[in-house]
Protein backbone atom coordinates (compact mmCIF):
# COMPACT_ATOMS: atom_id res chain seq x y z
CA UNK A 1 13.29 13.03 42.82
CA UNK A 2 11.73 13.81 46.30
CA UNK A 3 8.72 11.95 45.20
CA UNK A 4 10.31 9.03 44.14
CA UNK A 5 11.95 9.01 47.78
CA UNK A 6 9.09 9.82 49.45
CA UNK A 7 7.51 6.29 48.00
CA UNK A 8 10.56 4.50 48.89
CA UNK A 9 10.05 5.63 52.49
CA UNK A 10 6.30 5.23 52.97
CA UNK A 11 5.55 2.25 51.04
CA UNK A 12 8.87 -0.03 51.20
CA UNK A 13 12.16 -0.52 48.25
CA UNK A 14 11.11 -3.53 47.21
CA UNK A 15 7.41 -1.90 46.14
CA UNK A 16 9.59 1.26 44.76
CA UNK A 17 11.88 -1.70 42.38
CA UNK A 18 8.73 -3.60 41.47
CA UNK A 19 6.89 -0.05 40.78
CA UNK A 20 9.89 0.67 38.84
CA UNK A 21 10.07 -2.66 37.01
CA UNK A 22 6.43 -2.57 35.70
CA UNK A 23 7.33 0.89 34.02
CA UNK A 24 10.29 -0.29 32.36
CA UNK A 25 8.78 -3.45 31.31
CA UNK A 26 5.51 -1.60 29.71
CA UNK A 27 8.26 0.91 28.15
CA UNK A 28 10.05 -2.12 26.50
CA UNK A 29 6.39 -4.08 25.16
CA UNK A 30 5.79 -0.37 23.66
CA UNK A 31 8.96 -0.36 21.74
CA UNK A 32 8.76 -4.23 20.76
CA UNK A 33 5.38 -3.30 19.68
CA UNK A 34 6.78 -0.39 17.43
CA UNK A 35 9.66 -2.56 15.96
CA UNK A 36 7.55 -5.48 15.37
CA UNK A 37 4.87 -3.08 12.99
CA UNK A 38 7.92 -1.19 11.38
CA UNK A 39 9.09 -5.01 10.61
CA UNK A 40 5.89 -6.33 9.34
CA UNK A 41 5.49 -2.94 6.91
CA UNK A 42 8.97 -3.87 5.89
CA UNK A 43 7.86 -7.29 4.95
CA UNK A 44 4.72 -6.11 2.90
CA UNK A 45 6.56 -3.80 1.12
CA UNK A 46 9.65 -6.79 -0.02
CA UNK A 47 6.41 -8.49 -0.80
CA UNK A 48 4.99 -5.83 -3.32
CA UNK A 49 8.49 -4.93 -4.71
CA UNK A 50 9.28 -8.87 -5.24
CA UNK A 51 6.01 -10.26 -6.67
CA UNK A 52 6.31 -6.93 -9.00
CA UNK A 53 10.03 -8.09 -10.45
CA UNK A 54 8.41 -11.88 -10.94
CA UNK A 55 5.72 -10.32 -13.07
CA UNK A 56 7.77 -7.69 -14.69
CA UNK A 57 10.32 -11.03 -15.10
CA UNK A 58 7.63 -13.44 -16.27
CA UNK A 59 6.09 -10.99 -18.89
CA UNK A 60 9.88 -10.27 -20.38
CA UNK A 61 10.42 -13.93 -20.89
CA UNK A 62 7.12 -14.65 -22.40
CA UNK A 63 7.73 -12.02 -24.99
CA UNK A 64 11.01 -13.59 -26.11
CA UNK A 65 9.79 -16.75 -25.70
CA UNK A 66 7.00 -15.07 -28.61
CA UNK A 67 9.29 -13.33 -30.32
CA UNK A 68 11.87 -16.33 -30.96
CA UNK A 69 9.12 -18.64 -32.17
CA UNK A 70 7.92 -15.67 -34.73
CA UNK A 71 11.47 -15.96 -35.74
CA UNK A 72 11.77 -19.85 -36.08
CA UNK A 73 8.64 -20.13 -37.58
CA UNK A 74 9.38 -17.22 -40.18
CA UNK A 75 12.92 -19.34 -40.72
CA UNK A 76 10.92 -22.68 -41.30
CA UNK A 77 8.38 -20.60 -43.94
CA UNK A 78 11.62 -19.79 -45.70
CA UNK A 79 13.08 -23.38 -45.41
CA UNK A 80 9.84 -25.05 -47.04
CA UNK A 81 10.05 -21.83 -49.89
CA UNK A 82 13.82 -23.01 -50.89
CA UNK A 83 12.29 -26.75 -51.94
């Protein structure tokens, strides 16, 4: 505390504030700078998780969509047999 008056009475308040200011602003780019990367990893990882549920999706349907033409055509085999 004594140093911080001793600036204020050598070199001026309004030095002191602006001193003061720069700190606090470099403070508050740090910590945007640490929210903004936490965000972004965030991002990447909805990325990973979502494009892994599309394939897991797209794979399901295309095995039913396999599975229920099996089916049909084993139904249609059966159809032409009955003539």
């Amino acid at each position: 505390m004594q140093d911080i008056l001793t600036i204020i009475q050598s070199v001026g308040f309004p030095i002191a504030v602006a001193i003061a200011m720069f700190v606090m602003l470099q403070n508050e780019q740090k910590a945007h700078r640490e929210e903004t990367e936490k965000l972004n990893e965030t991002i990447t990882d909805l990325k990973i998780t979502f494009n892994s549920s599309i394939t897991d999706q797209e794979r399901s349907i295309t095995e039913a969509i396999n599975n229920n033409t099996l089916v049909i055509q084993k139904l249609l085999d059966k159809l032409e047999d009955a003539k």
